[in-house]
N, C-alpha and C. Protein backbone atom coordinates (compact mmCIF):
# COMPACT_ATOMS: atom_id res chain seq x y z
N UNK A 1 -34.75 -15.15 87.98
CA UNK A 1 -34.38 -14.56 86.71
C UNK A 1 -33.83 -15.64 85.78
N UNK A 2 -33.73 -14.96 84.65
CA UNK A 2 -33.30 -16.33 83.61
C UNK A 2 -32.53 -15.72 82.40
N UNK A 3 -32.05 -16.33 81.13
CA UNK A 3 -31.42 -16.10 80.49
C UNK A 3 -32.64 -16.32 78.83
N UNK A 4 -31.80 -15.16 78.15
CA UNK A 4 -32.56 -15.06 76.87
C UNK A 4 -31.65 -15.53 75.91
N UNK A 5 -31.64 -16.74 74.96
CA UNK A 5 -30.47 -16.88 73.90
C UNK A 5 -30.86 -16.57 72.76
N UNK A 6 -30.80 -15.56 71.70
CA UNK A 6 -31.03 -15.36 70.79
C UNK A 6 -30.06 -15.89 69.76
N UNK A 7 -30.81 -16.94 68.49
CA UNK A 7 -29.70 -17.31 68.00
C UNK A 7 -30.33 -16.63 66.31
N UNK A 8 -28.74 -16.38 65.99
CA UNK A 8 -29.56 -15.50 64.69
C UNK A 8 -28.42 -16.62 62.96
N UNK A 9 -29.67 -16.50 62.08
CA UNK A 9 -28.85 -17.47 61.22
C UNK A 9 -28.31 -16.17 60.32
N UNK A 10 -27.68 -16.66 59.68
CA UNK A 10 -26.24 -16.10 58.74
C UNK A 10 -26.54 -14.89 59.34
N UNK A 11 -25.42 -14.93 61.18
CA UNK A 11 -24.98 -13.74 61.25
C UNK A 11 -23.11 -12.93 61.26
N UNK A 12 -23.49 -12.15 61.13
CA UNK A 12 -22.24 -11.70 60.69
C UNK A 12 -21.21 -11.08 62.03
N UNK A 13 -20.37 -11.18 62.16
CA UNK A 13 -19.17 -10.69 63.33
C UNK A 13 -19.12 -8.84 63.32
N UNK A 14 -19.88 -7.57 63.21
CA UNK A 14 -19.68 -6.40 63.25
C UNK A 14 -18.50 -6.37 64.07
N UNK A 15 -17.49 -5.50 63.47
CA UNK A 15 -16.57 -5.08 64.59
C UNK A 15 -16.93 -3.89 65.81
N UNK A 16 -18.24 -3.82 65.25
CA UNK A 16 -18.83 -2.89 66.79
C UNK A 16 -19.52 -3.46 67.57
N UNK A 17 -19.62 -4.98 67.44
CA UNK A 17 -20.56 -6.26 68.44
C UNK A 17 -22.13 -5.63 67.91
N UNK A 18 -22.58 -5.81 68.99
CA UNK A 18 -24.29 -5.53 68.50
C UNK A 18 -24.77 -5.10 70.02
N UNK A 19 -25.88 -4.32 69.48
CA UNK A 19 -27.32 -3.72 70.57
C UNK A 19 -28.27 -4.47 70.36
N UNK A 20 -28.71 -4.98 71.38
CA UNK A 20 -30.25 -5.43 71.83
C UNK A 20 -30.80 -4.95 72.19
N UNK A 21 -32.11 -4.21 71.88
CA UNK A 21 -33.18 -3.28 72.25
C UNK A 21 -34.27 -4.14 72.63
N UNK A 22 -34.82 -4.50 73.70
CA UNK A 22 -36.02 -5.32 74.25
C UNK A 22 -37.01 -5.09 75.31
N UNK A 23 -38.37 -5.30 75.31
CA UNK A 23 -38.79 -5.11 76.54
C UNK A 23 -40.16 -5.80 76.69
N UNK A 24 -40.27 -5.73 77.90
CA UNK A 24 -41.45 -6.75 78.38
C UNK A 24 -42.87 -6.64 77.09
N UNK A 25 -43.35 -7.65 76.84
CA UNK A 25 -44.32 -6.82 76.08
C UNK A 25 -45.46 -6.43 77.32
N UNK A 26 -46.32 -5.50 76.58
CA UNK A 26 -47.27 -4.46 77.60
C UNK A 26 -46.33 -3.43 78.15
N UNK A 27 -45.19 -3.47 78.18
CA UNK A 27 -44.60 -2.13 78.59
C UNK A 27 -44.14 -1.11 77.85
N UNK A 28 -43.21 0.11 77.96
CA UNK A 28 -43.51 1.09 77.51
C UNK A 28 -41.94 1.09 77.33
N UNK A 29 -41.01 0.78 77.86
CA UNK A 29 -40.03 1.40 77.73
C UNK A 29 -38.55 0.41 77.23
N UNK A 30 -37.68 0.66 76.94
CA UNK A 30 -36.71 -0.67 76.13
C UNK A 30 -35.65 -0.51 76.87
N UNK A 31 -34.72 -2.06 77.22
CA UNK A 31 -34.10 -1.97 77.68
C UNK A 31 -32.93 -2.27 76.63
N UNK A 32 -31.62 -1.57 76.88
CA UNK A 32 -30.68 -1.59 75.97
C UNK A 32 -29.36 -2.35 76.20
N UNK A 33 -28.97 -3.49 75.53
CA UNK A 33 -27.85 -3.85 75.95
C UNK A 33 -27.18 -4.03 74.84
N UNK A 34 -25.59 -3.92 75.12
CA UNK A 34 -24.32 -3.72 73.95
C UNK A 34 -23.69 -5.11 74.29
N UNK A 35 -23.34 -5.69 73.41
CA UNK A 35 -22.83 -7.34 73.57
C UNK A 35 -22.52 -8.19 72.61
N UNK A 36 -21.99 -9.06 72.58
CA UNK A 36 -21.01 -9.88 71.37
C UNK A 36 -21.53 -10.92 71.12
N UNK A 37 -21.13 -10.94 69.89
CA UNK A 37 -21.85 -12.52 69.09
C UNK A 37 -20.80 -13.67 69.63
N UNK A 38 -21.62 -14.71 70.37
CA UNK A 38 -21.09 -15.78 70.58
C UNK A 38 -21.74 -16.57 69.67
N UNK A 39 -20.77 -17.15 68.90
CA UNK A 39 -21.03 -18.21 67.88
C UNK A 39 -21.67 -17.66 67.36
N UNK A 40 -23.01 -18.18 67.16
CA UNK A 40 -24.09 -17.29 66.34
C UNK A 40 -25.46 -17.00 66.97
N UNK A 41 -24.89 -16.75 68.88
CA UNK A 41 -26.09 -16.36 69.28
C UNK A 41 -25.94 -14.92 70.18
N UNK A 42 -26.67 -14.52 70.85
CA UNK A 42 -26.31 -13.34 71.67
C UNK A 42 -27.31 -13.83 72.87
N UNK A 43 -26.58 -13.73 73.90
CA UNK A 43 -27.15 -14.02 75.36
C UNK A 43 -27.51 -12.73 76.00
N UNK A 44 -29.10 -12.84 76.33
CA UNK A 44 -29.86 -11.40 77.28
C UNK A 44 -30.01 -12.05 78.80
N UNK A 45 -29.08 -11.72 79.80
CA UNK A 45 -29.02 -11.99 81.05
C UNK A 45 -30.86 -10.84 81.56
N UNK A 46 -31.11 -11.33 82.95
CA UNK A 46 -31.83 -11.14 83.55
C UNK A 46 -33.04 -10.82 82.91
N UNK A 47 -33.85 -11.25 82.67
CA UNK A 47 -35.31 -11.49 81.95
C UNK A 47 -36.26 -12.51 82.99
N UNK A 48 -37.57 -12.28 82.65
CA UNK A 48 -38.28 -12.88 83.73
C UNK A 48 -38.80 -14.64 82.89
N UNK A 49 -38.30 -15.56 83.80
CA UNK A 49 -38.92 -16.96 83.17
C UNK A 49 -39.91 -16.25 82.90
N UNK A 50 -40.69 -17.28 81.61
CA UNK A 50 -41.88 -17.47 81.07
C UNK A 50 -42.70 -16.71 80.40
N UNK A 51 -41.71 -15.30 80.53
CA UNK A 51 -42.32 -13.96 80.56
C UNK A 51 -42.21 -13.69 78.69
N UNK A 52 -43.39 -12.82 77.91
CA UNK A 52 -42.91 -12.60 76.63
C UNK A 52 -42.60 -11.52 76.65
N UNK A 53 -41.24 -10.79 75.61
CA UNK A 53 -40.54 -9.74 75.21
C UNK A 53 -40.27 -9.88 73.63
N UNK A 54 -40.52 -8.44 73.60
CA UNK A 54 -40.12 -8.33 72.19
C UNK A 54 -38.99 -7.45 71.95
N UNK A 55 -38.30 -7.48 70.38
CA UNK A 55 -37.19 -6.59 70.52
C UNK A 55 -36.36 -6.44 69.25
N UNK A 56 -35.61 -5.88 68.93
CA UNK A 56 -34.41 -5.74 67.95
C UNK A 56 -33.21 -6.08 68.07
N UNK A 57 -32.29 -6.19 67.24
CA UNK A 57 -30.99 -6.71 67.46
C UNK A 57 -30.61 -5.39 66.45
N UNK A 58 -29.15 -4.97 66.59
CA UNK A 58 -28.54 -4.00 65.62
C UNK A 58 -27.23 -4.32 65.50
N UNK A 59 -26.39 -4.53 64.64
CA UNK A 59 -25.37 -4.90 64.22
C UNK A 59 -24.25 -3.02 64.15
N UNK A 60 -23.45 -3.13 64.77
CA UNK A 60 -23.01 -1.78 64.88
C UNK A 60 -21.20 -2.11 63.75
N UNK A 61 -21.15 -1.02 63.12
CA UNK A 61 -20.24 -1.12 62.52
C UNK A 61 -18.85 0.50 63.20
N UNK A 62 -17.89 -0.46 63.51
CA UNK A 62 -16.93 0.86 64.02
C UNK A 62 -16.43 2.01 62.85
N UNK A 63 -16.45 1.23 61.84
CA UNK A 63 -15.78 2.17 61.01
C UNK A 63 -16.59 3.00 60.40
N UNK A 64 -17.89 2.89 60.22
CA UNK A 64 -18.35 4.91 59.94
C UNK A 64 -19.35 4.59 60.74
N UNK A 65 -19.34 3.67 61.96
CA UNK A 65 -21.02 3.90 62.63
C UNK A 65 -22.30 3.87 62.07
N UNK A 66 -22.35 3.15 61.50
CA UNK A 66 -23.40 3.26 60.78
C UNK A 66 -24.49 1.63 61.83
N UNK A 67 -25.40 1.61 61.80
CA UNK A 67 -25.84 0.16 61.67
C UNK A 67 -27.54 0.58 61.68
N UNK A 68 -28.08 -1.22 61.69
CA UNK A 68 -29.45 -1.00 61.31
C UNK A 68 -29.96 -2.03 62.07
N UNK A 69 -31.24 -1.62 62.54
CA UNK A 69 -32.41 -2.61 63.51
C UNK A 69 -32.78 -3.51 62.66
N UNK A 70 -33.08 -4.59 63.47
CA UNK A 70 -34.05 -5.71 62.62
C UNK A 70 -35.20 -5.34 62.56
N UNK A 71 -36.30 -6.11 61.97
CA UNK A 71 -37.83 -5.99 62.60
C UNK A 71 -37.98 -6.29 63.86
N UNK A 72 -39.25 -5.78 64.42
CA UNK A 72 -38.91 -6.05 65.87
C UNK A 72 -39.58 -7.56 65.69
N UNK A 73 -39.14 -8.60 66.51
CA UNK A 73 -39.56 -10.09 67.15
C UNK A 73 -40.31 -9.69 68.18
N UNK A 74 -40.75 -11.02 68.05
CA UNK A 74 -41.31 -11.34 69.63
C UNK A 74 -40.44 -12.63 70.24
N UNK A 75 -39.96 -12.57 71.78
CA UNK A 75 -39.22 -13.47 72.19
C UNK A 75 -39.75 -13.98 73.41
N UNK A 76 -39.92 -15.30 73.39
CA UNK A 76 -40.41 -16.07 74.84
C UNK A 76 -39.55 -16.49 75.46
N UNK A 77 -39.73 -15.99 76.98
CA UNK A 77 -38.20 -16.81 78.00
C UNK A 77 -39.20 -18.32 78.24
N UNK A 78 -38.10 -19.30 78.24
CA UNK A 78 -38.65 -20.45 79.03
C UNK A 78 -38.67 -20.82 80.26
């Protein structure tokens, strides 16, 4: 297994951290993870080397809940 670093430019600190919505491409179903901006990247633990995934990032806001998906990417593990 391997690690996914997504680094995103002018991103912003949500005080609700952020969701990553991703999944293998060819598959059907997304996997969801809730997690914090380090610096200005967000780390996706367990992903397959070499493997391509695509996905969203969402910036969650605590104070009225509100937030919004990116376009979806495409992301290559190395």
């Amino acid at each position: 297994m391997a690690t996914l670093t997504l680094s995103l430019s002018n991103a912003t600190a949500f005080n609700g951290g952020y969701r990553v919505k991703y999944r293998k491409v060819g598959t059907v179903s997304y996997t969801y993870l809730a997690t914090e901006l380090v610096g200005s990247t967000i780390v996706v633990p367990n992903v397959e080397s070499g493997a391509r995934y695509e996905g969203t990032i969402e910036g969650v806001c605590n104070t009225n809940g509100t937030f919004s998906y990116t376009n979806p990417q495409p992301f290559i593990t190395a």
